[in-house]
N, C-alpha and C. Protein backbone atom coordinates (compact mmCIF):
# COMPACT_ATOMS: atom_id res chain seq x y z
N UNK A 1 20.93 -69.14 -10.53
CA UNK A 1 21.13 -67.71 -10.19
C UNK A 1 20.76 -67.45 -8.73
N UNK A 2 19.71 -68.28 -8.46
CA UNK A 2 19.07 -67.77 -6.81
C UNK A 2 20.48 -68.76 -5.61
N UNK A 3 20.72 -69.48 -6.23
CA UNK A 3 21.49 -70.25 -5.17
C UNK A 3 23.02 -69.62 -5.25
N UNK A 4 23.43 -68.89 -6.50
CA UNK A 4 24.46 -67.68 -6.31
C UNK A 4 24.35 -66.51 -5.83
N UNK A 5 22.97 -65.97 -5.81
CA UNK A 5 23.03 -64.76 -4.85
C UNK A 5 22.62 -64.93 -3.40
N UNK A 6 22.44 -66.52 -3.07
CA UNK A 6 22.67 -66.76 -1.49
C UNK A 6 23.84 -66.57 -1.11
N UNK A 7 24.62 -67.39 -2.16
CA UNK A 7 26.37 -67.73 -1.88
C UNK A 7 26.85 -66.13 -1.91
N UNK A 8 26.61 -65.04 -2.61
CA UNK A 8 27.18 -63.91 -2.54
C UNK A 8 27.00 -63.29 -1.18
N UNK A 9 25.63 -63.59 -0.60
CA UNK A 9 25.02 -62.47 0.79
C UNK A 9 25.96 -63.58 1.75
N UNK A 10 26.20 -64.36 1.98
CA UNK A 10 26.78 -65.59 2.53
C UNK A 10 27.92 -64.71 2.90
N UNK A 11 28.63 -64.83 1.39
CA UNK A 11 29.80 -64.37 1.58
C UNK A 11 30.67 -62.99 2.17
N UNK A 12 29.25 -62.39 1.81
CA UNK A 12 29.57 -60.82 2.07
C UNK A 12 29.36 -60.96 3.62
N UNK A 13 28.44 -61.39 4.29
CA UNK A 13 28.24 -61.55 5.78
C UNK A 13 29.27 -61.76 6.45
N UNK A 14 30.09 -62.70 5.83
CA UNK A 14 31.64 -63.28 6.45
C UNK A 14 32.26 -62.39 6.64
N UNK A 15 32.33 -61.35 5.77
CA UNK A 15 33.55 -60.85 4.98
C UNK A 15 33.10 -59.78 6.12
N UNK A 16 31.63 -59.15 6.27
CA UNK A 16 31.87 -57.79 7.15
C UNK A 16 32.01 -58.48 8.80
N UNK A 17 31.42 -59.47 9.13
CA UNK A 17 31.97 -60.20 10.79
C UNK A 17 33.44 -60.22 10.44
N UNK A 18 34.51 -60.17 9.68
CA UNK A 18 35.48 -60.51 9.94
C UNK A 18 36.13 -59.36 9.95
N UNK A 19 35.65 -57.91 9.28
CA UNK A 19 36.36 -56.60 9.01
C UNK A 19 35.49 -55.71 10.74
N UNK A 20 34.14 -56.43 11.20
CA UNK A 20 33.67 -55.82 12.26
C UNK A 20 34.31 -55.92 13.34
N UNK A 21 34.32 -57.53 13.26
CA UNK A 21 34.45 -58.06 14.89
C UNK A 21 35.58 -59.18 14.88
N UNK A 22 36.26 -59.18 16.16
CA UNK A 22 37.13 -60.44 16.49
C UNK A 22 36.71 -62.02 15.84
N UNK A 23 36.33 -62.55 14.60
CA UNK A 23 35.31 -63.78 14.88
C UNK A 23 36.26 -64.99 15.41
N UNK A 24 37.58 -64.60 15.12
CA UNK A 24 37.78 -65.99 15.49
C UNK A 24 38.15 -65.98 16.70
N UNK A 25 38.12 -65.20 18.48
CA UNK A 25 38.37 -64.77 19.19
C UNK A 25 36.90 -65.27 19.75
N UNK A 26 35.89 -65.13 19.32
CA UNK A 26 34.53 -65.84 19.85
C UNK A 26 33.95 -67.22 19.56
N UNK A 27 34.49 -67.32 18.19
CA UNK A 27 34.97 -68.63 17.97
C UNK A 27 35.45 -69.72 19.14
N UNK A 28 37.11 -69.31 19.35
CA UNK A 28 37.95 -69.81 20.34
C UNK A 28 36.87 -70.53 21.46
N UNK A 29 35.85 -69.18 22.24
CA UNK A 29 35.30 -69.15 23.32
C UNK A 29 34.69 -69.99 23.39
N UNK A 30 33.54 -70.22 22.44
CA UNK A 30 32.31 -71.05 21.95
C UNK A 30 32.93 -72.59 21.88
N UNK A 31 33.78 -72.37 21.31
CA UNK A 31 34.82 -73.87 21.03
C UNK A 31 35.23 -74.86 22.12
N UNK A 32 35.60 -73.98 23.53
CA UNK A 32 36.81 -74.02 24.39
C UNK A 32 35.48 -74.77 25.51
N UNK A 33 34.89 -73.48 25.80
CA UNK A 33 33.59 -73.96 26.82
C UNK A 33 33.04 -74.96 25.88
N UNK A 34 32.61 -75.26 24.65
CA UNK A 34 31.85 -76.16 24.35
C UNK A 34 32.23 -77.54 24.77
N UNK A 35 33.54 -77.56 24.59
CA UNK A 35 34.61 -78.96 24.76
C UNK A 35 34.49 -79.30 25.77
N UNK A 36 34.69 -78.64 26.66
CA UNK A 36 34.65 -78.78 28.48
C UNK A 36 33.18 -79.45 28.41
N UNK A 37 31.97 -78.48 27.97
CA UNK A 37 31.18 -79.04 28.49
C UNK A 37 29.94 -80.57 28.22
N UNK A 38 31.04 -80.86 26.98
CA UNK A 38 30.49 -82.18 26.03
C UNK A 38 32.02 -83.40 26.49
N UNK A 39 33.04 -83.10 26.93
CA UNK A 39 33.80 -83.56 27.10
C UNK A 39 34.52 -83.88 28.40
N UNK A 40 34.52 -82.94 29.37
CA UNK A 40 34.89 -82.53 30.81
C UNK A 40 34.15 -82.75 31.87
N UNK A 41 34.56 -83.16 32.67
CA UNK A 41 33.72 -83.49 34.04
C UNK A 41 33.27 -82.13 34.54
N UNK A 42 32.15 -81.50 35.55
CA UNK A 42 32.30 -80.26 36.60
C UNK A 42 33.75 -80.19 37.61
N UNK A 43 34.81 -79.07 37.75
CA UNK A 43 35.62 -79.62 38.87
C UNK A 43 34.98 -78.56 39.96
N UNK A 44 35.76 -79.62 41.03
CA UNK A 44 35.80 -78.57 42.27
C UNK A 44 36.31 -77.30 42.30
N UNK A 45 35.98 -75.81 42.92
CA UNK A 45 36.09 -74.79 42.99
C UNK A 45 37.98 -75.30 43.31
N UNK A 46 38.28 -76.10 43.71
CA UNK A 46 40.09 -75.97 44.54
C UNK A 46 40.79 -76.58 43.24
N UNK A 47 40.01 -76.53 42.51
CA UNK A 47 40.66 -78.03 41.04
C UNK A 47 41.04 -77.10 40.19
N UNK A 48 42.25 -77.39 39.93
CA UNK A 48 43.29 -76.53 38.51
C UNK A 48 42.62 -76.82 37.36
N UNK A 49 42.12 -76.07 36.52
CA UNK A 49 41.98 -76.37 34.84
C UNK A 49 42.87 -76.45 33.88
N UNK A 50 42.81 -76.65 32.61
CA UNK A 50 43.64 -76.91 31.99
C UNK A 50 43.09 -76.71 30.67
N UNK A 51 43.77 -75.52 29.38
CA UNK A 51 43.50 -75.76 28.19
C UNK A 51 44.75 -75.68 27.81
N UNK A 52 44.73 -75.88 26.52
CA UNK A 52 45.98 -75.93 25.54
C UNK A 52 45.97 -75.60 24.41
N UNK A 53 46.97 -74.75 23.84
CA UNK A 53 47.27 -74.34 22.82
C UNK A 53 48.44 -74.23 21.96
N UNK A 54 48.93 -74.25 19.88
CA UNK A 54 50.19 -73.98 19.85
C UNK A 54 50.50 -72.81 19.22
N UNK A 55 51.71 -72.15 19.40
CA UNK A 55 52.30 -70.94 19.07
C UNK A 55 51.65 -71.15 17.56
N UNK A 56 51.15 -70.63 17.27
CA UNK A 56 50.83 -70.10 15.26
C UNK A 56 51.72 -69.05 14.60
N UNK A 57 51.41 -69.07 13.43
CA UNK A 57 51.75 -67.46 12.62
C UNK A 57 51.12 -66.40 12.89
N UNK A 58 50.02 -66.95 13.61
CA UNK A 58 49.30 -65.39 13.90
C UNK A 58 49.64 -65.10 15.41
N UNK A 59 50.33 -65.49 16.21
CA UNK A 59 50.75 -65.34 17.35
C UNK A 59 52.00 -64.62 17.65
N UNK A 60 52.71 -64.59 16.02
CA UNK A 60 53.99 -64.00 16.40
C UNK A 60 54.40 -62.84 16.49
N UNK A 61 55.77 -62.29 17.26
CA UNK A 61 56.20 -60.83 17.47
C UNK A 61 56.73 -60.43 16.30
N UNK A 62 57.20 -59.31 16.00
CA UNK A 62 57.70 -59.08 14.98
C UNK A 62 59.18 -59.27 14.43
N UNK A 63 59.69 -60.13 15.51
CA UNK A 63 60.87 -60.38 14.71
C UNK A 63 60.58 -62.25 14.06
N UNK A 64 59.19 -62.52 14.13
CA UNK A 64 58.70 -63.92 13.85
C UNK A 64 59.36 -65.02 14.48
N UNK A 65 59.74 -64.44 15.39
CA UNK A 65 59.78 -66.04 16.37
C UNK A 65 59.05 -66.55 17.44
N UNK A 66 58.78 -65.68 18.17
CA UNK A 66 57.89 -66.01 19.64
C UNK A 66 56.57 -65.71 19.65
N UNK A 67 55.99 -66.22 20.34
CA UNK A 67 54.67 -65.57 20.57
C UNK A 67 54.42 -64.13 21.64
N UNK A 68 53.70 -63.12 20.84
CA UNK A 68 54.32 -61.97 21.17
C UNK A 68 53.42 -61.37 22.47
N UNK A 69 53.32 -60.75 23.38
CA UNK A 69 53.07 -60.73 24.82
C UNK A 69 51.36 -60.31 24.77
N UNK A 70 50.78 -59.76 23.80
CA UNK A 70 49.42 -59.71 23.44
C UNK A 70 49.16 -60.65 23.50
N UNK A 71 49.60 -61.72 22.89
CA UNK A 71 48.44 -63.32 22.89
C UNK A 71 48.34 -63.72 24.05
N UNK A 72 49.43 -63.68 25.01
CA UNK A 72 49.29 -64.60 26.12
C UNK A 72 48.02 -64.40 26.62
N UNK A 73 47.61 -62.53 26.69
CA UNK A 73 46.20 -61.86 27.61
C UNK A 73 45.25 -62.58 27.21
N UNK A 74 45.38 -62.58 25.56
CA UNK A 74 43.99 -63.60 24.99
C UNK A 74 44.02 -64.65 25.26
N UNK A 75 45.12 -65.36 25.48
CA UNK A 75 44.69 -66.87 25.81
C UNK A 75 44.29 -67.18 27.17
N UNK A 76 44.76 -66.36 28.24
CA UNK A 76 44.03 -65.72 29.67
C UNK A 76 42.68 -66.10 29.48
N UNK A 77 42.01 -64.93 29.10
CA UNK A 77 40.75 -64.98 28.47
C UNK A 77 40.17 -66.55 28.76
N UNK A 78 40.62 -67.12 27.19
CA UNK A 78 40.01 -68.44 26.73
C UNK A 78 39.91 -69.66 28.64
N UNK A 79 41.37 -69.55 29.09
CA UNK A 79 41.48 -70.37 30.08
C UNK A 79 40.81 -69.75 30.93
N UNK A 80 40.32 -68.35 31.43
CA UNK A 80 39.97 -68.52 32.64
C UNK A 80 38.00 -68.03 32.47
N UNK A 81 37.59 -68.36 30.96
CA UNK A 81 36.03 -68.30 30.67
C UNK A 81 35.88 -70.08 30.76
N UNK A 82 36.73 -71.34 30.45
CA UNK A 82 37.02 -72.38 30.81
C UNK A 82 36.74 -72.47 32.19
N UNK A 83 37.43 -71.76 32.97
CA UNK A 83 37.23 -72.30 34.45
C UNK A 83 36.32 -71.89 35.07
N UNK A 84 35.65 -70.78 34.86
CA UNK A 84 34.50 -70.57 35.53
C UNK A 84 33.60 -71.15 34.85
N UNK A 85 33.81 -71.74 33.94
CA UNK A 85 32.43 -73.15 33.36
C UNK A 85 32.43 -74.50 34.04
N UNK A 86 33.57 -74.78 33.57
CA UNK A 86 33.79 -76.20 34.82
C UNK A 86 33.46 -76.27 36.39
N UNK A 87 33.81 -74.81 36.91
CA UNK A 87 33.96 -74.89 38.30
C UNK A 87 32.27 -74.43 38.83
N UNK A 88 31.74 -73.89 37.87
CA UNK A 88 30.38 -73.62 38.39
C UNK A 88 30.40 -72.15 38.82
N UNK A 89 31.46 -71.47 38.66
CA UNK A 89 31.64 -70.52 39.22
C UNK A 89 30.08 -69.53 37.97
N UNK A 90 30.26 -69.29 36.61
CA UNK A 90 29.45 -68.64 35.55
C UNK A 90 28.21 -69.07 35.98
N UNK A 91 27.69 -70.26 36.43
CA UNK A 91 26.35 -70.91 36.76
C UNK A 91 25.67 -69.73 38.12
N UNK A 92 26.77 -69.56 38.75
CA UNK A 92 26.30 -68.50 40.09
C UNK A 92 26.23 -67.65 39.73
N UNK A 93 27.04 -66.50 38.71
CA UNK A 93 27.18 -65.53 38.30
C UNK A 93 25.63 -65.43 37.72
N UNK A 94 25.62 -66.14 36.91
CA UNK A 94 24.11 -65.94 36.01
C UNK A 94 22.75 -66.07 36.97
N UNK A 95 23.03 -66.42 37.87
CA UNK A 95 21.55 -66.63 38.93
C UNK A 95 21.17 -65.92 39.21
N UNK A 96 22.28 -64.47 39.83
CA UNK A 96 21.55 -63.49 40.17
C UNK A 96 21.84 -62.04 39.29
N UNK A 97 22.28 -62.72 38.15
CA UNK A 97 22.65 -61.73 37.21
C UNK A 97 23.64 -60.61 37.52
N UNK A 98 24.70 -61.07 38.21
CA UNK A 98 26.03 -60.34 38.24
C UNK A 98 26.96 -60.14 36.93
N UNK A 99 27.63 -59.86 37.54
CA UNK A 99 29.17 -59.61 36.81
C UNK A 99 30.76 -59.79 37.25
N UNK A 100 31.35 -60.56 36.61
CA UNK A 100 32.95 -60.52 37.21
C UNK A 100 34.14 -59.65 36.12
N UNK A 101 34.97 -58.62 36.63
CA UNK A 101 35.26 -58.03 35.51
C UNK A 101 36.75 -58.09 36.46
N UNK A 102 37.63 -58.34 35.12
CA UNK A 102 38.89 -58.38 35.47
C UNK A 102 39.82 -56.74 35.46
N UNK A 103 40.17 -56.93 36.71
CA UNK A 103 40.54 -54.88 37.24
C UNK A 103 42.24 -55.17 37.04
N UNK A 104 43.26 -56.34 37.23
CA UNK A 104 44.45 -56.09 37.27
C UNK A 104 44.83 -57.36 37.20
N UNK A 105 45.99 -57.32 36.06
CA UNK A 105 46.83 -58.12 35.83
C UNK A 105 47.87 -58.47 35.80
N UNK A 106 49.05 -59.19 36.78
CA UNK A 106 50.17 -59.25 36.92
C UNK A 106 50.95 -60.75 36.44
N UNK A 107 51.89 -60.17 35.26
CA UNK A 107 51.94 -61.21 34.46
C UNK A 107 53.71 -61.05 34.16
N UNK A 108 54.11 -62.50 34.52
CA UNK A 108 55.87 -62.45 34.46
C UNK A 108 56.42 -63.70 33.58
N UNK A 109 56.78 -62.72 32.47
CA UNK A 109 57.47 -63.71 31.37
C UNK A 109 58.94 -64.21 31.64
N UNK A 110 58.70 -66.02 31.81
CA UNK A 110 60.48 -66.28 32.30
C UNK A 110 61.19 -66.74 31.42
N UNK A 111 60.54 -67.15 29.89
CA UNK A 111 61.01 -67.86 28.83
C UNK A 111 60.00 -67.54 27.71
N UNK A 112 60.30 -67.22 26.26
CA UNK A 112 59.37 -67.23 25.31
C UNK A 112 58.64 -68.61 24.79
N UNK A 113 57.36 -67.85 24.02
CA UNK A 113 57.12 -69.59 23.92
C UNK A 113 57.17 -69.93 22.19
N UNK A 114 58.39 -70.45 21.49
CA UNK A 114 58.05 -70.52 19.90
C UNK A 114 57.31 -70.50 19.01
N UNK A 115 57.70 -70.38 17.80
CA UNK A 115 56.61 -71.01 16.70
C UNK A 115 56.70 -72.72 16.67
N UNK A 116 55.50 -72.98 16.54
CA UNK A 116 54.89 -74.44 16.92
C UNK A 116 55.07 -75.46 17.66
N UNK A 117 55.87 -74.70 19.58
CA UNK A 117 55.52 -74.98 20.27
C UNK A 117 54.15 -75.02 20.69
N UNK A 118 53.81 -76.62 21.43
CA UNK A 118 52.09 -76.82 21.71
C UNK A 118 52.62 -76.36 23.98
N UNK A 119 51.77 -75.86 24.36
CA UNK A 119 51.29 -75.35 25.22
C UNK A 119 50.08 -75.51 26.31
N UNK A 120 50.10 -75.44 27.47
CA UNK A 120 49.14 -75.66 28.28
C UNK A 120 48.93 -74.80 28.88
N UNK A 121 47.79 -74.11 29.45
CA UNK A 121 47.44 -72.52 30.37
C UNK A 121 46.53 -73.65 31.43
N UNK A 122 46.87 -73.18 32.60
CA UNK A 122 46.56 -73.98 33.76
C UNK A 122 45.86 -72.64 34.82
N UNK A 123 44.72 -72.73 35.65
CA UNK A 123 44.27 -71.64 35.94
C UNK A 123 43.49 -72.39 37.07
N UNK A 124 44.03 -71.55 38.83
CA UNK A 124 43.49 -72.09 39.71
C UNK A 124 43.19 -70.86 41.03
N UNK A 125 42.17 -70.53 41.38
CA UNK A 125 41.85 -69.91 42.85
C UNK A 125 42.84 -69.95 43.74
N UNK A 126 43.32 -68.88 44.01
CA UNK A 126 44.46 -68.67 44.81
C UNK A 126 43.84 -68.40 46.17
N UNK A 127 42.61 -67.25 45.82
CA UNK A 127 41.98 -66.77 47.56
C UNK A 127 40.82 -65.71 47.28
N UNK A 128 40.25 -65.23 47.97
CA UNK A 128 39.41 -64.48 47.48
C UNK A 128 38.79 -63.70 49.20
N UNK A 129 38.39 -62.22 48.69
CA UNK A 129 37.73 -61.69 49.80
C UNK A 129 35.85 -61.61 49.80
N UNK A 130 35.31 -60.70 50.15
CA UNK A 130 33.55 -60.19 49.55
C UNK A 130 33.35 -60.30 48.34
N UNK A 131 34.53 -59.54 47.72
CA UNK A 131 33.99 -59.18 46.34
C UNK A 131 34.92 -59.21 45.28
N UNK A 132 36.09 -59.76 45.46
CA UNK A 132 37.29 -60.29 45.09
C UNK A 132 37.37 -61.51 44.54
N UNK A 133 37.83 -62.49 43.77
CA UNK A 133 38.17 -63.46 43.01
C UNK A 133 40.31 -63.22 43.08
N UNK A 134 41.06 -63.73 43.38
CA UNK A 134 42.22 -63.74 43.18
C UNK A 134 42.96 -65.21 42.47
N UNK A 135 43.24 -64.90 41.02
CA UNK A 135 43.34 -65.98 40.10
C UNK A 135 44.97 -66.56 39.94
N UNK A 136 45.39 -67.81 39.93
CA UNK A 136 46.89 -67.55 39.05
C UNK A 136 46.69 -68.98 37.90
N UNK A 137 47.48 -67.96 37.08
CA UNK A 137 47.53 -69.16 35.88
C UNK A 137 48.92 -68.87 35.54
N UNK A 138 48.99 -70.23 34.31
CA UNK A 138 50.52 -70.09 33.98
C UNK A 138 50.39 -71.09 32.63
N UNK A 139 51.47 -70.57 31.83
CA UNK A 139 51.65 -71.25 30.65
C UNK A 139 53.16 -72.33 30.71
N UNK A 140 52.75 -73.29 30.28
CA UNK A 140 53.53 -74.50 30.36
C UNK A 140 54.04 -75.17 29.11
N UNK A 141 54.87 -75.29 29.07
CA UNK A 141 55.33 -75.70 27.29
C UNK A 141 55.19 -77.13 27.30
N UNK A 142 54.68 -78.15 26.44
CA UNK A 142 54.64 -79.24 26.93
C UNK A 142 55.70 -80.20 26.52
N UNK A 143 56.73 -79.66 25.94
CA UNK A 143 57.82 -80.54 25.30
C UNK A 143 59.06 -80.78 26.60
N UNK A 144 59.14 -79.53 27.50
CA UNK A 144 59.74 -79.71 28.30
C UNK A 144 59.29 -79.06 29.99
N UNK A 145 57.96 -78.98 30.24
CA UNK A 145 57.33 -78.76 31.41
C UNK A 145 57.56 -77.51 32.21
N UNK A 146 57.84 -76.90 31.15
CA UNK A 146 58.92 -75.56 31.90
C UNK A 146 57.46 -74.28 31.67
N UNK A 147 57.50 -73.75 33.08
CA UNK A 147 56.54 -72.40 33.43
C UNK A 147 57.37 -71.41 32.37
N UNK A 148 56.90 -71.01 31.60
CA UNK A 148 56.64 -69.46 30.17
C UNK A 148 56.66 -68.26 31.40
N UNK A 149 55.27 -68.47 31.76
CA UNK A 149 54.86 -67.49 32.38
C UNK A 149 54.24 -67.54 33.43
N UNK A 150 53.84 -66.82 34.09
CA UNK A 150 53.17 -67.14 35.38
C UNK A 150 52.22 -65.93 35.65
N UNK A 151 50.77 -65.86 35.98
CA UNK A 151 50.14 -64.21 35.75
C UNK A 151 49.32 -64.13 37.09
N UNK A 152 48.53 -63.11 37.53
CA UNK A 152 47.56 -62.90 38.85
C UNK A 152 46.67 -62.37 38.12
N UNK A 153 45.43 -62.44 38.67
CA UNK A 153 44.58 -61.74 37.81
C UNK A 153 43.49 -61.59 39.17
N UNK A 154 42.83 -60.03 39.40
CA UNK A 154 42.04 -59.69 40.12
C UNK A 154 40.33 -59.78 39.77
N UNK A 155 39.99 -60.77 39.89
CA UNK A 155 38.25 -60.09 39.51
C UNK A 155 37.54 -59.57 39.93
N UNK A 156 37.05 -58.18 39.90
CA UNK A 156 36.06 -57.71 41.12
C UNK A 156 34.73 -58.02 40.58
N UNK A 157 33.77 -58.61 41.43
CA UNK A 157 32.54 -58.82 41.25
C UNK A 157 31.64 -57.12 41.28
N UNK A 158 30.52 -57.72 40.46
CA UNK A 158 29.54 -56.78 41.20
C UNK A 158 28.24 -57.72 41.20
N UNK A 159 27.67 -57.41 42.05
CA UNK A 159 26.16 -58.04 42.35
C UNK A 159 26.53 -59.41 43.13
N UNK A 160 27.66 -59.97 43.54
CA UNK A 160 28.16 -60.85 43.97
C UNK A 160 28.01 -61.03 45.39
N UNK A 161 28.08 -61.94 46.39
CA UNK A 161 28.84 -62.14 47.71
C UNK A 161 29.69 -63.36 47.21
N UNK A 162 31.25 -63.47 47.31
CA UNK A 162 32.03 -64.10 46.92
C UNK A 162 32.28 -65.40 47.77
N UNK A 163 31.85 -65.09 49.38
CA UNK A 163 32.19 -66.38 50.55
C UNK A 163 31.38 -67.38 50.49
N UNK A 164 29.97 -66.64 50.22
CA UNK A 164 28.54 -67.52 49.77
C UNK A 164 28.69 -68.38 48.46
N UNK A 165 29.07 -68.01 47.45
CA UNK A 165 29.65 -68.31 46.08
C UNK A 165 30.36 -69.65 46.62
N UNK A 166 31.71 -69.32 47.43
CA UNK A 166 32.30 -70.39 47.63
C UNK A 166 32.20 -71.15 48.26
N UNK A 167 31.30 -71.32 48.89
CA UNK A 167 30.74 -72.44 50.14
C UNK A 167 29.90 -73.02 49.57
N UNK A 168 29.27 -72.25 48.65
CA UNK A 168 28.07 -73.28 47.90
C UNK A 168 29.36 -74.23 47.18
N UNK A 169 30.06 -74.12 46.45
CA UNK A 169 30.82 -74.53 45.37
C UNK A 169 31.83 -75.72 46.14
N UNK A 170 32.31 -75.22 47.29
CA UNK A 170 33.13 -75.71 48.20
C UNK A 170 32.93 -76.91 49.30
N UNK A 171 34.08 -77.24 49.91
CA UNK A 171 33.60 -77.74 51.25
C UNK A 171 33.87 -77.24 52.30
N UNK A 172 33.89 -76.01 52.33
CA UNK A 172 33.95 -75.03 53.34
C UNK A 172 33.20 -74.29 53.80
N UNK A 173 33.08 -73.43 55.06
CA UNK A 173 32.01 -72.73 55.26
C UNK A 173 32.14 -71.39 55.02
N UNK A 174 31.45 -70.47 55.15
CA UNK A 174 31.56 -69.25 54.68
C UNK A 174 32.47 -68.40 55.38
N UNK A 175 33.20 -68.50 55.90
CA UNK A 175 34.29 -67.74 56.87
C UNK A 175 35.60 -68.40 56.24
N UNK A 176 35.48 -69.29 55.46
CA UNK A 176 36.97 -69.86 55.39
C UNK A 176 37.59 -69.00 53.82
N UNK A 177 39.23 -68.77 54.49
CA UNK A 177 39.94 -68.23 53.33
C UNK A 177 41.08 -68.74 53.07
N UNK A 178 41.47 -69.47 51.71
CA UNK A 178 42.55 -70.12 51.55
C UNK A 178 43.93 -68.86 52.22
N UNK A 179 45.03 -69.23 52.75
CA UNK A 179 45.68 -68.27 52.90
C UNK A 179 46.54 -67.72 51.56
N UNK A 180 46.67 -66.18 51.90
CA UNK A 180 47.33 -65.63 50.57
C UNK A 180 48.65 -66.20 50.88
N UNK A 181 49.23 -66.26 49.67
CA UNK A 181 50.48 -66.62 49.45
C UNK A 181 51.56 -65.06 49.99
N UNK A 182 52.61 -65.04 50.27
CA UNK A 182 53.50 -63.58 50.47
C UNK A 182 53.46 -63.02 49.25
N UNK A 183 53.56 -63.77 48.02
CA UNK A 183 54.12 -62.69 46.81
C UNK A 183 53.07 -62.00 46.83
N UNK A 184 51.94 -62.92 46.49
CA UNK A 184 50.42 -62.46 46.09
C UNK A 184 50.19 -61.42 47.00
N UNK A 185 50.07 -61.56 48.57
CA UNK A 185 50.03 -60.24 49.13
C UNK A 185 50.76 -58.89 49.01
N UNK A 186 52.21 -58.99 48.52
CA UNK A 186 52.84 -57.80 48.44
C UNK A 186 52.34 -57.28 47.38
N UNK A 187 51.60 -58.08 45.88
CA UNK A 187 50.75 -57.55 44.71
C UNK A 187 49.82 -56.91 45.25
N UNK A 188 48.74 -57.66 45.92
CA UNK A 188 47.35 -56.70 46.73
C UNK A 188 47.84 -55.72 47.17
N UNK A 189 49.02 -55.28 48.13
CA UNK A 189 49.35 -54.18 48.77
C UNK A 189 50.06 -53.23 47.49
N UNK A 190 50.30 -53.39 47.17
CA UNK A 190 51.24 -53.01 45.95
C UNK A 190 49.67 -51.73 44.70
N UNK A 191 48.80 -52.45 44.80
CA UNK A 191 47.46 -51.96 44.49
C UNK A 191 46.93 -51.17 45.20
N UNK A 192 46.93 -51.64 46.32
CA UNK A 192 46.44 -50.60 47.24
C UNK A 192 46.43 -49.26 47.56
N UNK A 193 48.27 -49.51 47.04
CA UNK A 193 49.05 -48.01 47.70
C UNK A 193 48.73 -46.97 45.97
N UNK A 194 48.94 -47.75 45.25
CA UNK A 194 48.59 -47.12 43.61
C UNK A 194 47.28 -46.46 43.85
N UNK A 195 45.89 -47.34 44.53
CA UNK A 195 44.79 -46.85 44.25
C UNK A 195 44.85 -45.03 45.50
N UNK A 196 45.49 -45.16 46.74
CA UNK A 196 45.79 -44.57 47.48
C UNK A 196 46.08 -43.05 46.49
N UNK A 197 46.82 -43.10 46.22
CA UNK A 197 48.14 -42.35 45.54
C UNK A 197 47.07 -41.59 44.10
N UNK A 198 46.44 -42.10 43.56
CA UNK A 198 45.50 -42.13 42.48
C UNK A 198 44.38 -41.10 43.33
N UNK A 199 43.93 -41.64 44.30
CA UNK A 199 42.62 -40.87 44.36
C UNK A 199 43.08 -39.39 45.28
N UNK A 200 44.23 -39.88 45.47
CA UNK A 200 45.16 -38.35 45.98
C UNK A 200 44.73 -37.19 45.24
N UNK A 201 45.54 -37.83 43.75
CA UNK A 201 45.42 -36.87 42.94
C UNK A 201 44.40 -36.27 42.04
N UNK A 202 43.06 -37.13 42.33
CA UNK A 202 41.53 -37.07 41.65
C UNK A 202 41.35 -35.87 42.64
């Protein structure tokens, strides 16, 4: 009787983490960084990462074929809490007890990705200013090498200096900035004029 009313509180515990909270979404996280870090070398701050994943049933749109444009954000997520583990980037963050919070995301679907197509999300430092992080990743199908998608992602720090960050991490000195790419800049400007326009009307 006592070892069935463990199994009942057991069960009931499951049952409300799963009606509370995302579990298998922290799961993923715990999983993803764990692998890297029992399995994976540290890379360099300039070094592309790499996780992988395949289209599921729980990934799909509603006409059940593709994976539907919500997952991709989450799998964002998974790849780019991956790269700031490998790269050392989370190790700095935590030193002086900052924060990196993702402000904007620009994300261009060129092909869907199936049901039980397997997948790769690749995620690398494009450039960065003070307090800026500028990310691109992209999803890769692995049956035929073909870019899904391709996304930008802005991180603004707080409690951060971002040049210091990267020089420790880097082999560069603190003045150096990879150059932006044109697209990537017409995105930054493209923000700019929004935030402009926005506080117009505040």
């Amino acid at each position: 009787m006592e070892a069935l009313t463990i199994y009942a509180i057991f069960v009931t515990i499951v049952i409300l983490l799963y009606l509370c909270f995302d579990v298998h979404y922290f799961l993923r996280i715990l999983t993803t960084i764990g692998y890297g870090r029992i399995f994976e070398k540290r890379m360099k701050i300039d070094t592309q990462t790499e996780i992988y994943g395949i289209c599921t049933t729980q990934d799909l749109d509603i006409f059940f074929k593709h994976m539907n444009n919500a997952r991709y954000l989450r799998e964002l997520d998974f790849a780019r809490f991956h790269f700031y583990d490998r790269t050392g980037i989370y190790e700095e963050i935590k030193k002086v007890n900052g924060h990196a919070l993702q402000t904007a995301t620009n994300i261009r679907y060129r092909r869907t990705i199936p049901l039980g197509d397997r997948y790769k999300v690749t995620t690398k430092l494009i450039t960065w200013d003070e307090k800026t992080l500028y990310i691109e990743q992209q999803f890769i199908t692995l049956s035929d090498n073909f870019i899904r998608a391709i996304v930008w992602s802005k991180q603004n720090t707080i409690g951060l200096n971002v040049p210091e960050i990267m020089a420790r991490l880097g082999s560069h000195d603190v003045s150096y900035r990879p150059p932006t790419p044109p697209e990537l800049a017409d995105w930054i400007s493209s923000m700019e004029k929004s935030s402009a326009s926005l506080r117009k009307k505040d």
